[in-house]
N, C-alpha and C. Protein backbone atom coordinates (compact mmCIF):
# COMPACT_ATOMS: atom_id res chain seq x y z
N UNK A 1 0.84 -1.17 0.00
CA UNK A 1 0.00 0.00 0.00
C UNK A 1 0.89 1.24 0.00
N UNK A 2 0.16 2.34 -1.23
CA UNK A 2 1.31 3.54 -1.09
C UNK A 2 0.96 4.48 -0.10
N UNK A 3 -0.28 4.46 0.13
CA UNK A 3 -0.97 5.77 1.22
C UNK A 3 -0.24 5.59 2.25
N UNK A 4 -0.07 7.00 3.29
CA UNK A 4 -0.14 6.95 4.61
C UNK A 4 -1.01 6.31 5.35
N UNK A 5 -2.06 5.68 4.92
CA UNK A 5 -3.02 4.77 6.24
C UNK A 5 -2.25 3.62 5.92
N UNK A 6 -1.99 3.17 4.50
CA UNK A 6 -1.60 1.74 3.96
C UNK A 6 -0.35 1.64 4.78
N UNK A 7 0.66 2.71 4.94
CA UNK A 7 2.00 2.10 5.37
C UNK A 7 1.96 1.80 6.68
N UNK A 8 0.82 2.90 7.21
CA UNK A 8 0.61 2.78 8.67
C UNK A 8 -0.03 1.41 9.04
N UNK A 9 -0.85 0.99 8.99
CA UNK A 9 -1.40 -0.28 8.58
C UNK A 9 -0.57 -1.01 8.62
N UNK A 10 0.20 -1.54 7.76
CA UNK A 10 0.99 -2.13 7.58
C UNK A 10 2.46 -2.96 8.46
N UNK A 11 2.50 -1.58 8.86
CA UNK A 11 3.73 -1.09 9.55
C UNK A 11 3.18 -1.81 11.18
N UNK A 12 2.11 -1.49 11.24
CA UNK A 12 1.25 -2.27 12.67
C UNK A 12 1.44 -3.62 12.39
N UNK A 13 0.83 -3.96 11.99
CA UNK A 13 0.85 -5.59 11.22
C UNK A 13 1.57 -6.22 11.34
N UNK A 14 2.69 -5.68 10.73
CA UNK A 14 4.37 -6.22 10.81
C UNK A 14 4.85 -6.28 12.24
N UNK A 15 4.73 -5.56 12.96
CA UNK A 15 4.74 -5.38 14.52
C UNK A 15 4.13 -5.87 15.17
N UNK A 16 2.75 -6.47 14.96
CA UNK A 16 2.07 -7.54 15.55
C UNK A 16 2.20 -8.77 15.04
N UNK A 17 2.88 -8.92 14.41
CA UNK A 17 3.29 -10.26 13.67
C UNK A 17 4.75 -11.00 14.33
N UNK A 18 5.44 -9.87 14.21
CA UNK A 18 7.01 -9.80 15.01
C UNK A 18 6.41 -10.30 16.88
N UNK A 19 5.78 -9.62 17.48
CA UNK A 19 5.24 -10.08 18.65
C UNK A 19 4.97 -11.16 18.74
N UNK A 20 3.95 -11.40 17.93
CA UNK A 20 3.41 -12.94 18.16
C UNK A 20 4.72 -13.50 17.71
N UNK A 21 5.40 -13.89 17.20
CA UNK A 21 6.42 -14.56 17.19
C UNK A 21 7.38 -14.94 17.97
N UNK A 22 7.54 -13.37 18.65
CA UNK A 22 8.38 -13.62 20.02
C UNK A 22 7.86 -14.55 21.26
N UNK A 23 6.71 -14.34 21.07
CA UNK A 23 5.92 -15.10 21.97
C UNK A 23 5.62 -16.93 21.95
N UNK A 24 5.43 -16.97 20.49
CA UNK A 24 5.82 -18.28 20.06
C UNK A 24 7.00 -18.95 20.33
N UNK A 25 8.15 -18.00 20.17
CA UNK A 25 9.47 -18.71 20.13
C UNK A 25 9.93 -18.66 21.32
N UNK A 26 8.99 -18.04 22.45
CA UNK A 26 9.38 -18.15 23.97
C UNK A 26 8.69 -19.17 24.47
N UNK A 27 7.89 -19.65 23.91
CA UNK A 27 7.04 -21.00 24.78
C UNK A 27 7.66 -22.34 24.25
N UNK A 28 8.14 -22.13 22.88
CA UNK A 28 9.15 -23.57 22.25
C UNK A 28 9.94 -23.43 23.57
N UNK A 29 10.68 -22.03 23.55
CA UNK A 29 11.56 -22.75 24.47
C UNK A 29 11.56 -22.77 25.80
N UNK A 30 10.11 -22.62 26.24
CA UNK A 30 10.07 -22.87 27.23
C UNK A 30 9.83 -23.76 27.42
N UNK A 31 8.73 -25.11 26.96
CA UNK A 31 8.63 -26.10 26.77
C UNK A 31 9.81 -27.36 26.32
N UNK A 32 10.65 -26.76 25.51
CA UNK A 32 12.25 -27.73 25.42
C UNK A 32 12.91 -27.99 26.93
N UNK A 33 12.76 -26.45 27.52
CA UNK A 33 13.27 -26.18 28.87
C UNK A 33 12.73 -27.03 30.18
N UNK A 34 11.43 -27.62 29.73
CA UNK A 34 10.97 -28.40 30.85
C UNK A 34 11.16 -29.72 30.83
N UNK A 35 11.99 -30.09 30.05
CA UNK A 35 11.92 -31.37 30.00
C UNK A 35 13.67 -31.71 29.52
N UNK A 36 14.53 -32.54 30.05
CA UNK A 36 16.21 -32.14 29.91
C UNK A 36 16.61 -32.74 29.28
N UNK A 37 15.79 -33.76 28.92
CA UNK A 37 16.23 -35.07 27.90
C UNK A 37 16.58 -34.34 26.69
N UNK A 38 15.01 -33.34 25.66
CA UNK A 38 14.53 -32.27 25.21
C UNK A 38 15.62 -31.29 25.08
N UNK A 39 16.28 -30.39 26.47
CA UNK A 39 16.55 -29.45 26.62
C UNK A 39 18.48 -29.94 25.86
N UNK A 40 18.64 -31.05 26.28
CA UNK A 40 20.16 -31.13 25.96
C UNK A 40 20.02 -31.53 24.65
N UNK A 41 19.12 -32.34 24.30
CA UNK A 41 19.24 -32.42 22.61
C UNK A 41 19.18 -30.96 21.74
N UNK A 42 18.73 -29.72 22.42
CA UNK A 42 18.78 -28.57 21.67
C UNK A 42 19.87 -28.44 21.75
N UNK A 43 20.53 -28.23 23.25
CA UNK A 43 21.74 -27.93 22.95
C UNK A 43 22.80 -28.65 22.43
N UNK A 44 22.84 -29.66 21.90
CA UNK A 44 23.67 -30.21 20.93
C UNK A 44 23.54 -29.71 19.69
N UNK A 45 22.20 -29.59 19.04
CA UNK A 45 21.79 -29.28 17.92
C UNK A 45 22.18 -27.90 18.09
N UNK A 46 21.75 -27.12 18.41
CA UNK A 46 22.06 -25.49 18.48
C UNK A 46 23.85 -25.50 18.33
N UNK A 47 24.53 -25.89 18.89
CA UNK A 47 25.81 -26.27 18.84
C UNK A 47 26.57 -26.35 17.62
N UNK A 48 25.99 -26.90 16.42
CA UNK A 48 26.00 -27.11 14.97
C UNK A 48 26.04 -25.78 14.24
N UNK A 49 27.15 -24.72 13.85
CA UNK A 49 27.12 -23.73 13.20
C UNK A 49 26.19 -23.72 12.06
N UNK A 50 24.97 -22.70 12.56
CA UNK A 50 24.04 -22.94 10.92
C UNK A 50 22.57 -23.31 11.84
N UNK A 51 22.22 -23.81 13.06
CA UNK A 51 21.39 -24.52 13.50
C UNK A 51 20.93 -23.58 14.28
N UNK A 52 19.64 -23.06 14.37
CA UNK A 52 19.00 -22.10 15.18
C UNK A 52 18.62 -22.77 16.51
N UNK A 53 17.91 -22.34 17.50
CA UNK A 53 16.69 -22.91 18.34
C UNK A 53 15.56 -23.53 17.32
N UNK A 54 14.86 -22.44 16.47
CA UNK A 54 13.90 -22.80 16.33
C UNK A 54 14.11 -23.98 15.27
N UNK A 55 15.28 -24.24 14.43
CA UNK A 55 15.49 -25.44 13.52
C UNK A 55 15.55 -26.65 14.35
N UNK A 56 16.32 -26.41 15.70
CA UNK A 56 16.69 -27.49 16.68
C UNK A 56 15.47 -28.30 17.03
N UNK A 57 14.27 -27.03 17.77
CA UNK A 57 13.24 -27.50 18.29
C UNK A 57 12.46 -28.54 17.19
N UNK A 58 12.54 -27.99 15.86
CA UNK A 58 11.79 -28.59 14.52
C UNK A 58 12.31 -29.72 14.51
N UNK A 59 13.58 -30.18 14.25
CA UNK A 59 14.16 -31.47 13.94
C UNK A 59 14.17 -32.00 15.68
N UNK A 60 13.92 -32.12 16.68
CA UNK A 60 13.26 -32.41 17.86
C UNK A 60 12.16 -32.93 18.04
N UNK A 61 10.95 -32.22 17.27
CA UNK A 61 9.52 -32.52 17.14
C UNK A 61 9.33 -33.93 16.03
N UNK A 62 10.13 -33.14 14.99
CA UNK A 62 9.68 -33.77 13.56
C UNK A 62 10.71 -35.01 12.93
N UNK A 63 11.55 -35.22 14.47
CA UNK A 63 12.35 -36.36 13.62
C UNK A 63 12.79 -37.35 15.43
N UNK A 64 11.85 -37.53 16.26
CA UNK A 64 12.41 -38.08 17.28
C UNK A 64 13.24 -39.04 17.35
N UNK A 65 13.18 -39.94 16.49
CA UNK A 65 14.74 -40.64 16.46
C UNK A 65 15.39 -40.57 16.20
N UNK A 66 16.36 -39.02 16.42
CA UNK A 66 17.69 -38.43 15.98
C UNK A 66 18.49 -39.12 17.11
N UNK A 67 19.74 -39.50 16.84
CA UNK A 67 20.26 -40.58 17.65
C UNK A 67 20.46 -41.62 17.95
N UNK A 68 19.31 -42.07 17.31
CA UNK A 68 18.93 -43.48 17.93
C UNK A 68 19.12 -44.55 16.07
N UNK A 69 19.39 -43.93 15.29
CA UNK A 69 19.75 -44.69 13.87
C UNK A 69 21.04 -43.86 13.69
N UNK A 70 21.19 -45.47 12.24
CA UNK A 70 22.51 -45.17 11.80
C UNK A 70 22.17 -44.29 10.47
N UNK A 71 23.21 -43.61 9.77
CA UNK A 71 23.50 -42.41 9.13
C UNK A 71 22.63 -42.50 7.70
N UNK A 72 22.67 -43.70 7.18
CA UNK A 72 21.41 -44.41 6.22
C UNK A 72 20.21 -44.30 6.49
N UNK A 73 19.87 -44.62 7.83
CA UNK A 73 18.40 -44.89 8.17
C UNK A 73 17.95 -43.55 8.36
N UNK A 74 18.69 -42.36 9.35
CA UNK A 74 18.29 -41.51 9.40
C UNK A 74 18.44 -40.09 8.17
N UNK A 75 18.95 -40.12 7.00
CA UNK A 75 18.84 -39.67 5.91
C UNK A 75 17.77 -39.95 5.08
N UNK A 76 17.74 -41.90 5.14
CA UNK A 76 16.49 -42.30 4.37
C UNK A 76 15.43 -41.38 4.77
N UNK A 77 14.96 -41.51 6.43
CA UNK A 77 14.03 -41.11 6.72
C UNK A 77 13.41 -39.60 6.58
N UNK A 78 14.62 -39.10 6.29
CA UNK A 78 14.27 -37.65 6.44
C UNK A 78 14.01 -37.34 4.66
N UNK A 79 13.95 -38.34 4.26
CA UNK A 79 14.10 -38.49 2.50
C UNK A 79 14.65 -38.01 1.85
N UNK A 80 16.41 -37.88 2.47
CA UNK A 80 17.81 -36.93 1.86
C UNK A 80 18.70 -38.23 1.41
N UNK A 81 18.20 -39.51 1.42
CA UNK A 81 19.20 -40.65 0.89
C UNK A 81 18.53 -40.94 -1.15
N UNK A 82 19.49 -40.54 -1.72
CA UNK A 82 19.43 -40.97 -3.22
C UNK A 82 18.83 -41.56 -3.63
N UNK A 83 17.82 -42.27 -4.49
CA UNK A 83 17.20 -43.26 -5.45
C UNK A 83 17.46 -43.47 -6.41
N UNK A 84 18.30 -44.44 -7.28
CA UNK A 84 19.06 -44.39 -8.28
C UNK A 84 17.75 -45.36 -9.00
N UNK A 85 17.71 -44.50 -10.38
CA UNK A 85 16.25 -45.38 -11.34
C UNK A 85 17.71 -45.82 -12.27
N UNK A 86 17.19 -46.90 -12.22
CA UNK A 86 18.37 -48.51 -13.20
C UNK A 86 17.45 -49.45 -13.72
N UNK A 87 17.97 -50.16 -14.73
CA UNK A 87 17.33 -51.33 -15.24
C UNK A 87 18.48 -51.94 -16.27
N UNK A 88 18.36 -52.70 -15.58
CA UNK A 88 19.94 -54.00 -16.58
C UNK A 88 20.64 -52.25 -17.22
N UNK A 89 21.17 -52.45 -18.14
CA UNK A 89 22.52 -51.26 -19.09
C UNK A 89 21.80 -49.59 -18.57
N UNK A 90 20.78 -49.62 -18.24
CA UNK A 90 20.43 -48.50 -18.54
C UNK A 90 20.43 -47.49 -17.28
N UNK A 91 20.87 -46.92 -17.33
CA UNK A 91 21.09 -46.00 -15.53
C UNK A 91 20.55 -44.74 -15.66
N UNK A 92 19.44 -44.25 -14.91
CA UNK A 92 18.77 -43.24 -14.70
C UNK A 92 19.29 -42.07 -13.61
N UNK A 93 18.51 -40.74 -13.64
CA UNK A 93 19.45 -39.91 -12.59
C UNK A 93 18.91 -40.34 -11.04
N UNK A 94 19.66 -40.19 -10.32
CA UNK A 94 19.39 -40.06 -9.02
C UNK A 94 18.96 -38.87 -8.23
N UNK A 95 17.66 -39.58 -7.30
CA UNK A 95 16.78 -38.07 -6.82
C UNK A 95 16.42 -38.83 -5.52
N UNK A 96 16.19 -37.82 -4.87
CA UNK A 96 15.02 -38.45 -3.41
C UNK A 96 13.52 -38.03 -3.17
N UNK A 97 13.32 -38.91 -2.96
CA UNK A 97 11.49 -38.74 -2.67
C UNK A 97 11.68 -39.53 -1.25
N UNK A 98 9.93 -39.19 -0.93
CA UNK A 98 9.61 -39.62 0.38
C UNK A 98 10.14 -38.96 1.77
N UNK A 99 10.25 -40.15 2.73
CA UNK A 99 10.88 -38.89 3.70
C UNK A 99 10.05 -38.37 4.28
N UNK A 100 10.31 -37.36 5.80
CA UNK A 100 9.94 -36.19 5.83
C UNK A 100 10.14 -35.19 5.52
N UNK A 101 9.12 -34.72 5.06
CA UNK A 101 9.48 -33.47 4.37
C UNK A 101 9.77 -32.08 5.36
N UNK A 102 9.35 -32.27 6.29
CA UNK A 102 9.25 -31.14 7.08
C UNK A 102 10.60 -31.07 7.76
N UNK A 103 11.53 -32.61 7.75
CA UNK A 103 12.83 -32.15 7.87
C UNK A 103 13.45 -31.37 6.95
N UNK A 104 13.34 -32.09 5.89
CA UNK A 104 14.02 -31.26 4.86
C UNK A 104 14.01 -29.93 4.25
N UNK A 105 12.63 -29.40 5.00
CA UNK A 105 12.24 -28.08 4.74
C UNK A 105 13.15 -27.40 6.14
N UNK A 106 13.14 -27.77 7.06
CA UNK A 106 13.88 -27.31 8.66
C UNK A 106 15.12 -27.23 8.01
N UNK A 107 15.92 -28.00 7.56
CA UNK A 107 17.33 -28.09 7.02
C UNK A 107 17.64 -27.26 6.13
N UNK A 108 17.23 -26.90 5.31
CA UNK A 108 17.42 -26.26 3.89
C UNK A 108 18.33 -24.66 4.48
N UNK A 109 17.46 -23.67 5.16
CA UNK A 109 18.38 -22.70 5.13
C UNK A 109 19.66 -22.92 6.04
N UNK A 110 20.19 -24.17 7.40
CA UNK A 110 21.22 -24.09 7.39
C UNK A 110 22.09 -24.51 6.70
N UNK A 111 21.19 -25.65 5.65
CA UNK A 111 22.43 -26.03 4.69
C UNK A 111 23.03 -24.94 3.73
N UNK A 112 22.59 -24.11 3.43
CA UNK A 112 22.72 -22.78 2.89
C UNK A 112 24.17 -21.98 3.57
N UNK A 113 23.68 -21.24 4.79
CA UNK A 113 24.96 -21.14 5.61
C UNK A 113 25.58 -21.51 5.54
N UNK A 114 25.67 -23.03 5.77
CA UNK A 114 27.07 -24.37 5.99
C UNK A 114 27.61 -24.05 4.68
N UNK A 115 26.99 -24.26 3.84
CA UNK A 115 27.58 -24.48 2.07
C UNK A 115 28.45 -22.98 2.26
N UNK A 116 27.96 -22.01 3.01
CA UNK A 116 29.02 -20.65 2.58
C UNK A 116 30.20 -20.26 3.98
N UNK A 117 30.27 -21.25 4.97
CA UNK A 117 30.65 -20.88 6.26
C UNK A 117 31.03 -21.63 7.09
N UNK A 118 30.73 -22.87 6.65
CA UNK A 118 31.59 -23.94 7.43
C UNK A 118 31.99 -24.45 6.19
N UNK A 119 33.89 -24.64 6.76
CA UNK A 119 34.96 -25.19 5.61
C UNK A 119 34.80 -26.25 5.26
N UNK A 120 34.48 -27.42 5.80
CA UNK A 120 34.13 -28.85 5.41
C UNK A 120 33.10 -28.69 4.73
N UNK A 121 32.07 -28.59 4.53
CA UNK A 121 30.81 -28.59 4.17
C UNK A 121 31.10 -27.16 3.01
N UNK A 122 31.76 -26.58 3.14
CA UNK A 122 31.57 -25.46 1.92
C UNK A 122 32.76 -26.08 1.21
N UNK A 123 33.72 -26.98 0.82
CA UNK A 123 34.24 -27.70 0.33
C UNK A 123 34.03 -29.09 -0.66
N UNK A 124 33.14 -29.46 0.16
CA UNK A 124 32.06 -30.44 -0.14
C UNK A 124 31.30 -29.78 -1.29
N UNK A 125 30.19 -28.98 -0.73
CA UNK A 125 29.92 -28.30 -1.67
C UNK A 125 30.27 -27.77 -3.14
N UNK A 126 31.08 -27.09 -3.00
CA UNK A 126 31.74 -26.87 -4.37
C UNK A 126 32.86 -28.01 -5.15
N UNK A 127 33.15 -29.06 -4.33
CA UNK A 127 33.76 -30.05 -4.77
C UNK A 127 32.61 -30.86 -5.67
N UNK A 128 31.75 -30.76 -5.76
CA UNK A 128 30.26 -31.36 -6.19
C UNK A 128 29.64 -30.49 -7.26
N UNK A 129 30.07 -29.01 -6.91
CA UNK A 129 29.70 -27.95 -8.38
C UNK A 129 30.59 -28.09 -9.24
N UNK A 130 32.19 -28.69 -8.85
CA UNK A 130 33.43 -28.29 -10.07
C UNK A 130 32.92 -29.64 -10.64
N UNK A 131 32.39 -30.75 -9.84
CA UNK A 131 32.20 -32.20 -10.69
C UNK A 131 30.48 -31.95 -11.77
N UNK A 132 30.36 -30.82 -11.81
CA UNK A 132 28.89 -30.63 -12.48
C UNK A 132 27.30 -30.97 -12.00
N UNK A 133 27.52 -31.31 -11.11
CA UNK A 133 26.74 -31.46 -9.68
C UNK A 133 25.57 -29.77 -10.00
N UNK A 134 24.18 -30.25 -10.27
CA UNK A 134 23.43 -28.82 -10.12
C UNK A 134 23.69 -28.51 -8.86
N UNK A 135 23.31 -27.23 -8.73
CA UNK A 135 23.35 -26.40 -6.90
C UNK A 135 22.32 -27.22 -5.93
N UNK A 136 21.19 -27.52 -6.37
CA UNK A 136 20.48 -28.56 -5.63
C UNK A 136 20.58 -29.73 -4.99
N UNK A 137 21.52 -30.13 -6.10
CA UNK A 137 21.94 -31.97 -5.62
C UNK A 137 23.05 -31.30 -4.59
N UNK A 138 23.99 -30.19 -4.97
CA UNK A 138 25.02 -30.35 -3.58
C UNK A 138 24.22 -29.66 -2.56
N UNK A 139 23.27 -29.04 -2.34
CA UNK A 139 22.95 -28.11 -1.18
C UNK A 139 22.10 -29.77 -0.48
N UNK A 140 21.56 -30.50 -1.44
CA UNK A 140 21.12 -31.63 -0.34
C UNK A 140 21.76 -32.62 0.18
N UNK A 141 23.05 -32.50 -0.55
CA UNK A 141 24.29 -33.45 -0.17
C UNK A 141 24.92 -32.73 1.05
N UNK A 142 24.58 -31.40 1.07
CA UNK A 142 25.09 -30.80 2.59
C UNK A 142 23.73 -30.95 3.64
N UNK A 143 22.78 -30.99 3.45
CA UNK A 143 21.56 -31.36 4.03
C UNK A 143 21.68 -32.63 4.64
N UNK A 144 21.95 -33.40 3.77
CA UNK A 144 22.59 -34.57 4.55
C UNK A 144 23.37 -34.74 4.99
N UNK A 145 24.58 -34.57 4.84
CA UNK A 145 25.67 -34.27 5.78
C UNK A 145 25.28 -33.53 7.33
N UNK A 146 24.73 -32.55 7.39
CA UNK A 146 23.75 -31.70 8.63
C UNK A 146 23.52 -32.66 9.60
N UNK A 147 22.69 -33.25 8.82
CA UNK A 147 21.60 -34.18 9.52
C UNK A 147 22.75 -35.47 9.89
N UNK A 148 23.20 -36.21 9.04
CA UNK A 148 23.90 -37.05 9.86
C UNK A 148 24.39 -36.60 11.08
N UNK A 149 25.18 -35.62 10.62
CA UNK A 149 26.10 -34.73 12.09
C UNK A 149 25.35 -34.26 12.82
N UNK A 150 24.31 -34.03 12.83
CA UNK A 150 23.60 -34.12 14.12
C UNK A 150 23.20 -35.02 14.75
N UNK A 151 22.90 -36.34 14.24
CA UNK A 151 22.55 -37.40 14.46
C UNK A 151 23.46 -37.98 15.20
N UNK A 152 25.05 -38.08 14.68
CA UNK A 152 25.76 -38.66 15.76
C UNK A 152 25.96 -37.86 16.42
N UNK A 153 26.16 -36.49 16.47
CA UNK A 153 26.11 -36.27 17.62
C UNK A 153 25.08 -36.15 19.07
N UNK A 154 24.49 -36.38 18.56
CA UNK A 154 22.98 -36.49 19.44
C UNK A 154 23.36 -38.14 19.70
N UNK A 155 23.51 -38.80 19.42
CA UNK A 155 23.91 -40.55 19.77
C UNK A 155 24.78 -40.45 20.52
N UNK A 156 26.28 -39.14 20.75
CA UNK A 156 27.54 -39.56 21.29
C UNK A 156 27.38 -38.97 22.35
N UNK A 157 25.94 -38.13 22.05
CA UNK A 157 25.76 -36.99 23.34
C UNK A 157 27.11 -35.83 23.86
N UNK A 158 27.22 -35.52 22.62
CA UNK A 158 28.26 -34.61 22.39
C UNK A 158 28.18 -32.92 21.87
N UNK A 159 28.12 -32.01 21.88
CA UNK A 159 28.21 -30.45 21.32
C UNK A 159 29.20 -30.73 20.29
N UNK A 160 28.94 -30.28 19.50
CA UNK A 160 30.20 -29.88 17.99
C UNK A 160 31.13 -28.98 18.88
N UNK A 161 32.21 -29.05 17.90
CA UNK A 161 33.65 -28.78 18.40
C UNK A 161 34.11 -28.58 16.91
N UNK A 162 34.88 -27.56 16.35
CA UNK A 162 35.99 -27.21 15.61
C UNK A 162 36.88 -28.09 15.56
N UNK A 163 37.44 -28.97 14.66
CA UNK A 163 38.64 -29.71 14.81
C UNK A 163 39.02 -29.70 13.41
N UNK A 164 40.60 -29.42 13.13
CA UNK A 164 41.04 -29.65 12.17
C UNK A 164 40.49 -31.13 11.25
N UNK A 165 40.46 -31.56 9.94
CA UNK A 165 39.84 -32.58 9.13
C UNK A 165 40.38 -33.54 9.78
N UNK A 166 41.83 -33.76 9.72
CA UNK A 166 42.41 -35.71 10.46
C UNK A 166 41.92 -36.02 11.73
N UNK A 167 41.09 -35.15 12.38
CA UNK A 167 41.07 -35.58 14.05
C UNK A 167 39.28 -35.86 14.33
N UNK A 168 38.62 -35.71 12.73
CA UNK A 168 37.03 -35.96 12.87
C UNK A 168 37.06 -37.39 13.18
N UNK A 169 35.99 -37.87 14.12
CA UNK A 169 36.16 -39.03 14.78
C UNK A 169 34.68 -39.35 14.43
N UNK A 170 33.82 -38.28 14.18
CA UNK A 170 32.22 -38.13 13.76
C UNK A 170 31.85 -38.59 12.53
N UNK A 171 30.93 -40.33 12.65
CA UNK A 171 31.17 -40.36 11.31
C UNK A 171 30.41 -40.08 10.32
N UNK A 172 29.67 -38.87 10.82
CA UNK A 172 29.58 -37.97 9.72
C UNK A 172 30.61 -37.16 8.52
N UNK A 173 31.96 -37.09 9.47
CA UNK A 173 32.90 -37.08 8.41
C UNK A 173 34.38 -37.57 8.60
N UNK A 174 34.14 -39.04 8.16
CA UNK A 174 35.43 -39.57 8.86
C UNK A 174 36.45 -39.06 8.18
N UNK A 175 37.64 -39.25 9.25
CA UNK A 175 39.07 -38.81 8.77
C UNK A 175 39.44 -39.35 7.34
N UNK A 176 40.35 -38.54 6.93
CA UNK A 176 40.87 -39.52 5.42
C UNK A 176 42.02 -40.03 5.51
N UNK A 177 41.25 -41.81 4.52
CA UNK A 177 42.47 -42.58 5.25
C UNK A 177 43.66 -42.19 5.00
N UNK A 178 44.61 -42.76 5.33
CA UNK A 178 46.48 -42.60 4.97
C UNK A 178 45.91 -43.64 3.82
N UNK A 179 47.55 -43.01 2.52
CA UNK A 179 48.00 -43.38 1.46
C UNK A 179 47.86 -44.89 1.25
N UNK A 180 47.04 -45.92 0.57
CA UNK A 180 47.47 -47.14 0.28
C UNK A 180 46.49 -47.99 1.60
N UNK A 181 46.12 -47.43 2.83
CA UNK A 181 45.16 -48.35 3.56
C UNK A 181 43.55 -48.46 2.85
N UNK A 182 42.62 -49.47 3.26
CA UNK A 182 41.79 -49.91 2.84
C UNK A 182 40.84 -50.14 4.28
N UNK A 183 39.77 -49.14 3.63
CA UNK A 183 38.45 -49.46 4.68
C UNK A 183 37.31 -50.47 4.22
N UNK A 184 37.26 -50.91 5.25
CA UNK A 184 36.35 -52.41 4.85
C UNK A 184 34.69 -51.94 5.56
């Protein structure tokens, strides 16, 4: 609206909108807060550069067995694990369906961040654009990556920590092997 009532209007709106929000995002966490099981899984998740409260609380609600699967199961589930369409010679592209979606919608803007701000993951990233990788397939290849790493860490009952690449123990991103060894 161009009028002075319209902006005024408006301008209210926006300010009662901003309120209610604050108010919303004080009872999530007040409610995370009552319960410690709840309260420490945020703070692991929050812990994750890129991971808000309110993403924490979401993947809390909308994915309760963070922790409790392995890095497959909980990607499948969140419907960030690949589907490769094949038939005898003929190989189709790979996409994901299924899932929750409402993880993958929670994830999306920190994978965003991560892809521009955390070095592993913004490495990843563009290691996946120089291989011709659209921006989509790598921003969900960091989506998944996210989510694993939260996952174990929510299993090891651990906060993220900064560590140079050889000393990741998380196997969300294991170390790389030495020259000539073989992982089985």
């Amino acid at each position: 609206m161009r009028t002075p009532v319209g902006k005024r209007v408006t301008k209210q709106r926006l300010r009662q909108i901003d309120r209610q929000l604050k108010l919303i995002d004080a009872e999530i966490r007040q409610r995370i807060g009552e319960e410690k099981e709840m309260e420490r899984r945020a703070e692991i998740l929050t812990s994750i550069p890129g991971i808000s409260d309110i993403t924490a609380a979401g993947l809390i609600v909308h994915l309760p067995e963070l922790g409790m699967l392995t890095r497959s199961r909980v990607a499948s589930l969140a419907g960030l694990a690949p589907v490769t369409r094949e038939s005898g010679n003929w190989k189709g592209h790979s996409f994901i369906q299924g899932g929750r979606h409402r993880v993958r919608t929670l994830l999306y803007m920190p994978a965003l961040v991560a892809a521009q701000h955390n070095p592993d993951l913004r490495r990843k990233y563009k290691a996946l654009l120089a291989r011709g990788k659209p921006r989509k397939v790598a921003l969900t290849a960091v989506m998944r990556k996210l989510l694993v790493l939260a996952n174990a860490l929510v299993q090891q009952d651990r906060t993220w920590t900064a560590r140079p690449p050889r000393e990741y123990s998380c196997p969300a991103f294991p170390a790389p092997s030495p020259a000539g060894s073989v992982h089985g």
